[in-house]
C-alpha atoms as a PDB file:
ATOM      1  CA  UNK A   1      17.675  16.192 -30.708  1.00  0.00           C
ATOM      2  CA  UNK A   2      14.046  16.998 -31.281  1.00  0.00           C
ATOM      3  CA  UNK A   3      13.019  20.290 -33.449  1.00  0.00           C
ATOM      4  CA  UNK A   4      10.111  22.100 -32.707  1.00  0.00           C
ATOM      5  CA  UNK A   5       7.936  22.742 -35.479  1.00  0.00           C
ATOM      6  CA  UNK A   6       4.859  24.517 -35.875  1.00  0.00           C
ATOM      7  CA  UNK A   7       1.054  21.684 -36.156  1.00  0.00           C
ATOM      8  CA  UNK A   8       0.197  24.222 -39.376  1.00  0.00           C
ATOM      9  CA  UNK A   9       3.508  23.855 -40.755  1.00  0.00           C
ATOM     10  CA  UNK A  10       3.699  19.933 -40.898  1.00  0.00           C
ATOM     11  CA  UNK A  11       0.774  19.347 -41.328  1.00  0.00           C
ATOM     12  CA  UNK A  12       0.864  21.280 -44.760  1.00  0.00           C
ATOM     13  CA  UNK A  13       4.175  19.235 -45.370  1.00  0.00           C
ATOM     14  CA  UNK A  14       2.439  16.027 -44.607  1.00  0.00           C
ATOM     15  CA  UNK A  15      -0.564  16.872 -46.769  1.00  0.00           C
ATOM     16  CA  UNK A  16       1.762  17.374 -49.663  1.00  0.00           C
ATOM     17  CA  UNK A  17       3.546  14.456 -49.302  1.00  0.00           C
ATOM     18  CA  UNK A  18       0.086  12.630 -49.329  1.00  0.00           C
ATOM     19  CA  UNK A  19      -0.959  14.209 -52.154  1.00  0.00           C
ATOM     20  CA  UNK A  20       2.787  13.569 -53.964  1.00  0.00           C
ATOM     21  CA  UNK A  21       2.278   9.723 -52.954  1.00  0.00           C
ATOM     22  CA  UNK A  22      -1.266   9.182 -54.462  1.00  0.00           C
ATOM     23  CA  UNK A  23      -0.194  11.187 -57.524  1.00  0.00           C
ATOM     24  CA  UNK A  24       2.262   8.110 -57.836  1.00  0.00           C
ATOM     25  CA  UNK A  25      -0.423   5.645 -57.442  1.00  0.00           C
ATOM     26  CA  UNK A  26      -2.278   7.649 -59.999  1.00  0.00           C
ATOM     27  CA  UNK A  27      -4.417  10.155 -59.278  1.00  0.00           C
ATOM     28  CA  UNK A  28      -6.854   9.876 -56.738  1.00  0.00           C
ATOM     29  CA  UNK A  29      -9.319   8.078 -58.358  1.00  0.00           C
ATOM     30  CA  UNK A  30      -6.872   5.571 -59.652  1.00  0.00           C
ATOM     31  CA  UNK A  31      -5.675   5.633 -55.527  1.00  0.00           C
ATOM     32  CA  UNK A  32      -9.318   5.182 -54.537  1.00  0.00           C
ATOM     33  CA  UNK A  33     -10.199   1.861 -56.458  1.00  0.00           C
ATOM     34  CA  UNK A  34      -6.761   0.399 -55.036  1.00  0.00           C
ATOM     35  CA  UNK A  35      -7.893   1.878 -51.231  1.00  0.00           C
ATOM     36  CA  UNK A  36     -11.190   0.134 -51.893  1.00  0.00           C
ATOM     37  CA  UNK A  37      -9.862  -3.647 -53.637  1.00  0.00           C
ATOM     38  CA  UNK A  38      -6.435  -3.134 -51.197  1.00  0.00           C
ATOM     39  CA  UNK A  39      -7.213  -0.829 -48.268  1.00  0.00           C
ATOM     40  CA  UNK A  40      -4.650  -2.158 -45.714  1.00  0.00           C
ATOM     41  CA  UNK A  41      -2.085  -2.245 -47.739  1.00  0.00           C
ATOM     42  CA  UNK A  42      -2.328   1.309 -49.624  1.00  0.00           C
ATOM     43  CA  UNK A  43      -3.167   3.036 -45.975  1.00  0.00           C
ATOM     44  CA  UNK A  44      -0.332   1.515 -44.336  1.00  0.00           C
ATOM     45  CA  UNK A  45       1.776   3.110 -47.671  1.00  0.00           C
ATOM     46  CA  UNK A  46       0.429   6.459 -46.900  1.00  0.00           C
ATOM     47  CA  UNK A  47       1.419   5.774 -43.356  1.00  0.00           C
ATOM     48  CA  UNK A  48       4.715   5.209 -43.909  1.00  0.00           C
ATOM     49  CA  UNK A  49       4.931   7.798 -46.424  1.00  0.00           C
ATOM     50  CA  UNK A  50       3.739   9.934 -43.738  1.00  0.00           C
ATOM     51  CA  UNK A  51       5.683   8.982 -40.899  1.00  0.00           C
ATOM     52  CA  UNK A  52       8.920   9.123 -43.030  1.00  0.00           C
ATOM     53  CA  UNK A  53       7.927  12.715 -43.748  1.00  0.00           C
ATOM     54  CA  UNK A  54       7.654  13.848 -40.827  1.00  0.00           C
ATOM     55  CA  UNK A  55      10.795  11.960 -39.580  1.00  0.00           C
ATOM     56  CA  UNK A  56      12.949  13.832 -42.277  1.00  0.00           C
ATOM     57  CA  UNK A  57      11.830  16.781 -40.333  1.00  0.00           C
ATOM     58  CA  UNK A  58      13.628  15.706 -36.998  1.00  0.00           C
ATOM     59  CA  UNK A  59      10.672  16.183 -35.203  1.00  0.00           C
ATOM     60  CA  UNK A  60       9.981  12.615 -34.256  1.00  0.00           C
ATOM     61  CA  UNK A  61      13.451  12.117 -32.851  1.00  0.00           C
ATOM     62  CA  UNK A  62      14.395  10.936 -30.115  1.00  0.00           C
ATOM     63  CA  UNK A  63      10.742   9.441 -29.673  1.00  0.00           C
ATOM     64  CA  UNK A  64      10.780   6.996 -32.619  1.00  0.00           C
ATOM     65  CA  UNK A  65      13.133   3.988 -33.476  1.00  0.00           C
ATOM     66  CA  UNK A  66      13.760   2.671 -36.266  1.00  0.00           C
ATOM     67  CA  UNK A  67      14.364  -1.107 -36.417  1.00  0.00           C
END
């Protein structure tokens, strides 16, 4: 069942999670010299660390499968 939840409140969620993810790549200027030698690859992890964010949330359910 989908939750509601409030654009301010995940999108402060998401932001932290961002954040918490490039942290682990090393600080954003260690993130921004792998965004610029790797940039599809490093996006596409702060995709998915996004969308798995906000899918712990509930919010994305039912619209999103996972496969």
């Amino acid at each position: 069942m989908t939750q509601e939840v409030m654009h301010k409140d995940l999108v402060e969620f998401v932001a932290r999670r961002l954040l918490s993810e490039i942290e682990d790549h090393g600080g954003v200027d260690e993130f921004c010299e792998k965004l610029q030698s790797f940039p599809e690859q490093y996006l596409t992890d702060l995709a998915i660390g996004a969308i798995d964010c906000i899918s712990l949330g509930g919010c994305l359910s039912p619209r999103v499968v996972y496969k």
